[in-house]
PDB file of N, CA and C in Angstrom:
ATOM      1  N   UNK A   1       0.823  -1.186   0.000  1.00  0.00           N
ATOM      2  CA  UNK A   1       0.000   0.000   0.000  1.00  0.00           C
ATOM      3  C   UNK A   1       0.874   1.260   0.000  1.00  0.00           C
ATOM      4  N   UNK A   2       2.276   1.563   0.932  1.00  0.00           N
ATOM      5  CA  UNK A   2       2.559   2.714   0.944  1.00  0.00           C
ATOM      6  C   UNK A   2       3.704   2.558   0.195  1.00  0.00           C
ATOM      7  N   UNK A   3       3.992   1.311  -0.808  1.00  0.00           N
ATOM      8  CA  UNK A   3       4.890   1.233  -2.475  1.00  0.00           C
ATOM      9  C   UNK A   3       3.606   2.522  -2.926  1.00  0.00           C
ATOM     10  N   UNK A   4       2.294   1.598  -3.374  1.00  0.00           N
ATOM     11  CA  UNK A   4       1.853   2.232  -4.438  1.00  0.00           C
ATOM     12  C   UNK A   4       1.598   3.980  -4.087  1.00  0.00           C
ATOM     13  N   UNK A   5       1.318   4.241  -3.236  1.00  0.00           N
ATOM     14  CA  UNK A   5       0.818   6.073  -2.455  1.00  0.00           C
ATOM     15  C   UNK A   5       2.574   6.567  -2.998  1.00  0.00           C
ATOM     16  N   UNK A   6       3.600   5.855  -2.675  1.00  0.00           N
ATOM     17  CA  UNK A   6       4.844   6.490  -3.169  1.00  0.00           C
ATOM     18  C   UNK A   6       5.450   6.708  -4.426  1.00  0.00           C
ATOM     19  N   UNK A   7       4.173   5.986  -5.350  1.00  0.00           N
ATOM     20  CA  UNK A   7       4.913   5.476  -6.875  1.00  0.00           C
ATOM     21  C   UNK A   7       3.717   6.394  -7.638  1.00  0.00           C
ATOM     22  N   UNK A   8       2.420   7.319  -7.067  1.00  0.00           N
ATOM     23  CA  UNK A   8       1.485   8.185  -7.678  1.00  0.00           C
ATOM     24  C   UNK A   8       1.813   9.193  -6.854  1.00  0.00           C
ATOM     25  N   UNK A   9       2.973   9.672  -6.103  1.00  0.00           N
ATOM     26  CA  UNK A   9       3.064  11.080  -5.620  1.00  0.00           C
ATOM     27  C   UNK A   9       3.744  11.254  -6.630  1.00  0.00           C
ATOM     28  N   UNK A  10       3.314  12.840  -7.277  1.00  0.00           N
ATOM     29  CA  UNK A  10       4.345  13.639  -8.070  1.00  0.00           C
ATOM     30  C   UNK A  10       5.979  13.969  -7.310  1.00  0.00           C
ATOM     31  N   UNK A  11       6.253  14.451  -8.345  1.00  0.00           N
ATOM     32  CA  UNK A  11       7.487  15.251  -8.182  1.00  0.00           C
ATOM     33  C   UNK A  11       8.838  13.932  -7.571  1.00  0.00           C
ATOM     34  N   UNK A  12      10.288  14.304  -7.365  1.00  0.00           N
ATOM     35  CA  UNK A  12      11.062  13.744  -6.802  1.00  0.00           C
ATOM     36  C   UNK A  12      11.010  13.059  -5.696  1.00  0.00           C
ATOM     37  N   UNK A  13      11.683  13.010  -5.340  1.00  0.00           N
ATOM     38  CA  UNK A  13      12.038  11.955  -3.977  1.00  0.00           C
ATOM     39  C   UNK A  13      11.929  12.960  -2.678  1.00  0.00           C
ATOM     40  N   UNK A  14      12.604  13.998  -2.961  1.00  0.00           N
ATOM     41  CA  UNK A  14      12.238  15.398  -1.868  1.00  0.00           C
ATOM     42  C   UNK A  14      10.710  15.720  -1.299  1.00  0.00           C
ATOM     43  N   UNK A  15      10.388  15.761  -2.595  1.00  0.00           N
ATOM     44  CA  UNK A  15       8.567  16.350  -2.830  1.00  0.00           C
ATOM     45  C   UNK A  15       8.335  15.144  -2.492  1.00  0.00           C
ATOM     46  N   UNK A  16       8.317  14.410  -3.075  1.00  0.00           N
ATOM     47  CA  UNK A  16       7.686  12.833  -2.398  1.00  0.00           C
ATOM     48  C   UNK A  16       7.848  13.173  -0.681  1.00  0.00           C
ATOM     49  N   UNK A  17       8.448  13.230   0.124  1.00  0.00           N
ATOM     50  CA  UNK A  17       8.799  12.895   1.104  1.00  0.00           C
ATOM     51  C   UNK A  17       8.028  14.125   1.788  1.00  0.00           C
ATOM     52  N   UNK A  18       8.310  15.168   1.209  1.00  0.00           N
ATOM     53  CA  UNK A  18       7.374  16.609   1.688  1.00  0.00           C
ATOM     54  C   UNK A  18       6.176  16.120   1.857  1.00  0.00           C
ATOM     55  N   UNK A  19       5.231  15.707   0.972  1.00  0.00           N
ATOM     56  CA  UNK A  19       3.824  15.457   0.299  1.00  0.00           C
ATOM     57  C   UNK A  19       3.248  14.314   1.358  1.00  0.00           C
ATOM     58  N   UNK A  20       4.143  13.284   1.740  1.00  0.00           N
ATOM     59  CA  UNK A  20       4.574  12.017   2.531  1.00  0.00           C
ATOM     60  C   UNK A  20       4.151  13.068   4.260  1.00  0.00           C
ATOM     61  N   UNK A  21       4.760  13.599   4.375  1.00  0.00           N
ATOM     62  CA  UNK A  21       5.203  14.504   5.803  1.00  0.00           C
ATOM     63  C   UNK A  21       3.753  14.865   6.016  1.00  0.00           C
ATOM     64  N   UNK A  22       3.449  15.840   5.088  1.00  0.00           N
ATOM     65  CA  UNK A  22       2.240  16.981   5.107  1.00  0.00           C
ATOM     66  C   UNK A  22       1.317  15.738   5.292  1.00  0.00           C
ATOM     67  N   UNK A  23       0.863  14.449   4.369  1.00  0.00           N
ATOM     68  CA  UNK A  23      -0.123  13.619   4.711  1.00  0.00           C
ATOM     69  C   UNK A  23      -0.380  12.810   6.060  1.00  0.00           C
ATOM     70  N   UNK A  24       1.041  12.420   6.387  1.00  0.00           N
ATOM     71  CA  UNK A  24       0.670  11.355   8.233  1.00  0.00           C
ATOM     72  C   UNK A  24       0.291  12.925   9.132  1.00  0.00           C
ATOM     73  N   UNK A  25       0.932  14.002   9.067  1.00  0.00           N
ATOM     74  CA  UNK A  25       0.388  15.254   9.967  1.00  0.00           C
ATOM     75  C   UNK A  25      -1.088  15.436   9.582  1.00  0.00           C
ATOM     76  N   UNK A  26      -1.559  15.632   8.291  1.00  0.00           N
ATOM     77  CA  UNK A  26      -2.861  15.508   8.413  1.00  0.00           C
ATOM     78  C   UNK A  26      -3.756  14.357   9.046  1.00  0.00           C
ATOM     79  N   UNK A  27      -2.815  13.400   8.489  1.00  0.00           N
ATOM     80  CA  UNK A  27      -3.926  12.445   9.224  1.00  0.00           C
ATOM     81  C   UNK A  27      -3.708  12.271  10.986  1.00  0.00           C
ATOM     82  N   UNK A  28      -2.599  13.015  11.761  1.00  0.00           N
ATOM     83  CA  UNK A  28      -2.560  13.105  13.066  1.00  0.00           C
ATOM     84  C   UNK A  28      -3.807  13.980  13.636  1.00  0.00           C
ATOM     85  N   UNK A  29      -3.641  15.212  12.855  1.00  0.00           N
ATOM     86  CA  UNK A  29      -4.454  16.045  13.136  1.00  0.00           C
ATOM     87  C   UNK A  29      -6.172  15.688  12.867  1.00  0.00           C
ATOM     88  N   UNK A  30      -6.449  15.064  11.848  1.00  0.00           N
ATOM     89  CA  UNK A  30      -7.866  14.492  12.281  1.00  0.00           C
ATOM     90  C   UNK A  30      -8.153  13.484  13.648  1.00  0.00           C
ATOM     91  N   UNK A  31      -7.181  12.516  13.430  1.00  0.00           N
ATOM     92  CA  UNK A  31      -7.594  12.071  14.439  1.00  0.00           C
ATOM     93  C   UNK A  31      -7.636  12.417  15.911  1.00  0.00           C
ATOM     94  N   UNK A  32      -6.448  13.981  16.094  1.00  0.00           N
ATOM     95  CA  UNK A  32      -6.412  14.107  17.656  1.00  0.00           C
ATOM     96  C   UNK A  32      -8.074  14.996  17.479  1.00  0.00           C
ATOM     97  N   UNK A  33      -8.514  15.748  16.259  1.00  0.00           N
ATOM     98  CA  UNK A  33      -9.864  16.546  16.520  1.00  0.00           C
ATOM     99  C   UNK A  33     -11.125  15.958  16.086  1.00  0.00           C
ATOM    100  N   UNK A  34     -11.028  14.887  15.924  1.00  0.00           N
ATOM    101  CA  UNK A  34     -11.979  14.661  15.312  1.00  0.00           C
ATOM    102  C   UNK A  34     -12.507  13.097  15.967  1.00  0.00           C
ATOM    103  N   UNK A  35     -11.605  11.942  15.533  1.00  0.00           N
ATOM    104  CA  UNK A  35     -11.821  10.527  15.909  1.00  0.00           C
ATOM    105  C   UNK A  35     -11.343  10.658  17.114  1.00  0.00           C
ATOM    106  N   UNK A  36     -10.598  10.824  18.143  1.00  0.00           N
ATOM    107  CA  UNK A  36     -10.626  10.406  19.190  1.00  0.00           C
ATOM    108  C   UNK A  36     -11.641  10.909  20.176  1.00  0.00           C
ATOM    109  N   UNK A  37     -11.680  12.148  20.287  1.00  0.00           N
ATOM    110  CA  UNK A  37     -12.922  12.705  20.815  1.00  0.00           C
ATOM    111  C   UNK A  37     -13.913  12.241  20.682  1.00  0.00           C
ATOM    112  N   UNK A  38     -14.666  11.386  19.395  1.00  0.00           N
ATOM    113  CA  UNK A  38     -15.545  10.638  19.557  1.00  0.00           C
ATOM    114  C   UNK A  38     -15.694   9.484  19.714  1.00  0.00           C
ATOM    115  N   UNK A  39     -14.109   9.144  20.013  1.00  0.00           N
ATOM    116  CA  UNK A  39     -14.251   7.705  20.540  1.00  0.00           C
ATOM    117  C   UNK A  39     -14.153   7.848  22.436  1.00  0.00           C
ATOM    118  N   UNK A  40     -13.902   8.576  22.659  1.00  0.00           N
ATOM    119  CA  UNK A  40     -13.314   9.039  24.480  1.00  0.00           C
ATOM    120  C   UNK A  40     -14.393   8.302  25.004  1.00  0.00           C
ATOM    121  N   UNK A  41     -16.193   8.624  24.691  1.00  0.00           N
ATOM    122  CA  UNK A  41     -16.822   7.897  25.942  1.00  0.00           C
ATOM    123  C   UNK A  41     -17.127   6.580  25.185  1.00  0.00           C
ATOM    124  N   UNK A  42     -16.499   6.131  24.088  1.00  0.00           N
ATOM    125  CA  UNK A  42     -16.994   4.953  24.179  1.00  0.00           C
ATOM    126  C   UNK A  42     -16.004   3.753  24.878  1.00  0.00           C
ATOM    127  N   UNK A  43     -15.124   4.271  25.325  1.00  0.00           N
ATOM    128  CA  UNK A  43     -13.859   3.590  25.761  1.00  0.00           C
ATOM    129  C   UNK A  43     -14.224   3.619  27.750  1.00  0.00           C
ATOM    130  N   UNK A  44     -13.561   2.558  28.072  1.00  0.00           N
ATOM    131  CA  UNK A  44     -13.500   2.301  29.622  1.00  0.00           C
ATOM    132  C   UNK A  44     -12.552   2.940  30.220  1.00  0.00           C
ATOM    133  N   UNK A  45     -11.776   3.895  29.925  1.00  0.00           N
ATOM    134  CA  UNK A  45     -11.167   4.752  30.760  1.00  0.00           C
ATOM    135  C   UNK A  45     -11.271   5.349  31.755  1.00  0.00           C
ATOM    136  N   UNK A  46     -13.114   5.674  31.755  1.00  0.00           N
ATOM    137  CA  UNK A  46     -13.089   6.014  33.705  1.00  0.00           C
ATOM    138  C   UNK A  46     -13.842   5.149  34.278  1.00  0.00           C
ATOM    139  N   UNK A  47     -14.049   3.685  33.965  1.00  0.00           N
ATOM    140  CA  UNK A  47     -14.123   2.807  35.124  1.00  0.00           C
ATOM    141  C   UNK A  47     -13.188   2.561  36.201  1.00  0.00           C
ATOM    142  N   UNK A  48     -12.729   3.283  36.805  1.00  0.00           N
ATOM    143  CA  UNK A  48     -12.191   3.004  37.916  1.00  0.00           C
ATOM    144  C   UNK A  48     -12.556   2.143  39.282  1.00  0.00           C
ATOM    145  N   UNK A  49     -12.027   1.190  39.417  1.00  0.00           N
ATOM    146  CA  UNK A  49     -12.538   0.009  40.382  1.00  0.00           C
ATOM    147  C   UNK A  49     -11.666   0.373  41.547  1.00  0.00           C
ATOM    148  N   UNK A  50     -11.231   1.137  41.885  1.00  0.00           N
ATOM    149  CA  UNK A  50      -9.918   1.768  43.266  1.00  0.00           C
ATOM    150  C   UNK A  50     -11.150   2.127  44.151  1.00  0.00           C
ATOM    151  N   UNK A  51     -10.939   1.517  45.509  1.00  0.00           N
ATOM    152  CA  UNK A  51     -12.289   1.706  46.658  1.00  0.00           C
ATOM    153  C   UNK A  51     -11.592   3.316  47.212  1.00  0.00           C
ATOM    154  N   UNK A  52     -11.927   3.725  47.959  1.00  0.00           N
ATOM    155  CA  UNK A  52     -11.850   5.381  48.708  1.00  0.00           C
ATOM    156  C   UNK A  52     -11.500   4.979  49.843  1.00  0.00           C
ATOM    157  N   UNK A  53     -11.696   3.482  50.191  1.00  0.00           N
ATOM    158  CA  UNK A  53     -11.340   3.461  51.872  1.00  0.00           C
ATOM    159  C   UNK A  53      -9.696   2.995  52.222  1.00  0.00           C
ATOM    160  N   UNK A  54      -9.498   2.776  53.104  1.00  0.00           N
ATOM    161  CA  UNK A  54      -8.383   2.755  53.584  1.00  0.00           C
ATOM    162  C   UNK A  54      -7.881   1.375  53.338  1.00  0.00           C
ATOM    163  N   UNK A  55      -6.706   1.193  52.354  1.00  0.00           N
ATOM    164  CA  UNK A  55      -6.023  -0.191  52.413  1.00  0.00           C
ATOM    165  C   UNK A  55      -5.588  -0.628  53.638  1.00  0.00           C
ATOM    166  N   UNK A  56      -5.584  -2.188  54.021  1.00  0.00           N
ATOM    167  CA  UNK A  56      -5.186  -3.190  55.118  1.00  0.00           C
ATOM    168  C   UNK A  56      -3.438  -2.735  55.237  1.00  0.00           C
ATOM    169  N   UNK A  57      -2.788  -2.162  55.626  1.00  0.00           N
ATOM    170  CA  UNK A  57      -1.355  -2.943  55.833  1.00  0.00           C
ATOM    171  C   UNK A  57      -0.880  -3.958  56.188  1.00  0.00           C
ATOM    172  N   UNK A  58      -0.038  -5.239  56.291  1.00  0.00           N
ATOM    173  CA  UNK A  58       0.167  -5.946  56.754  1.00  0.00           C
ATOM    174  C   UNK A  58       1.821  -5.475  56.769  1.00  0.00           C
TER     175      UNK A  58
END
């Protein structure tokens, strides 16, 4: 898959790599605004099972 995305970018090996750069940052940036935020409550992250009372020492 990322032969063929490298073998239909224009330009050189430079621009390739520019074009390459600019695309995984875009795709960072959707996902920190967009997909994760709507994944946050579907995820178990604040089940927290930790009681409030006082652990036993032994």
């Amino acid at each position: 898959m990322y032969g063929w995305i490298w073998r239909h970018l224009p330009g050189n090996a430079w621009m390739r790599a520019l074009i390459s750069l600019v695309m995984v940052l875009a795709v960072v940036y959707l996902l920190f605004q967009y997909v994760f935020p709507w994944a946050e409550p579907l995820l178990p992250f604040n089940d927290v099972t930790v009681d409030n009372g006082m652990a036993a020492v032994r």
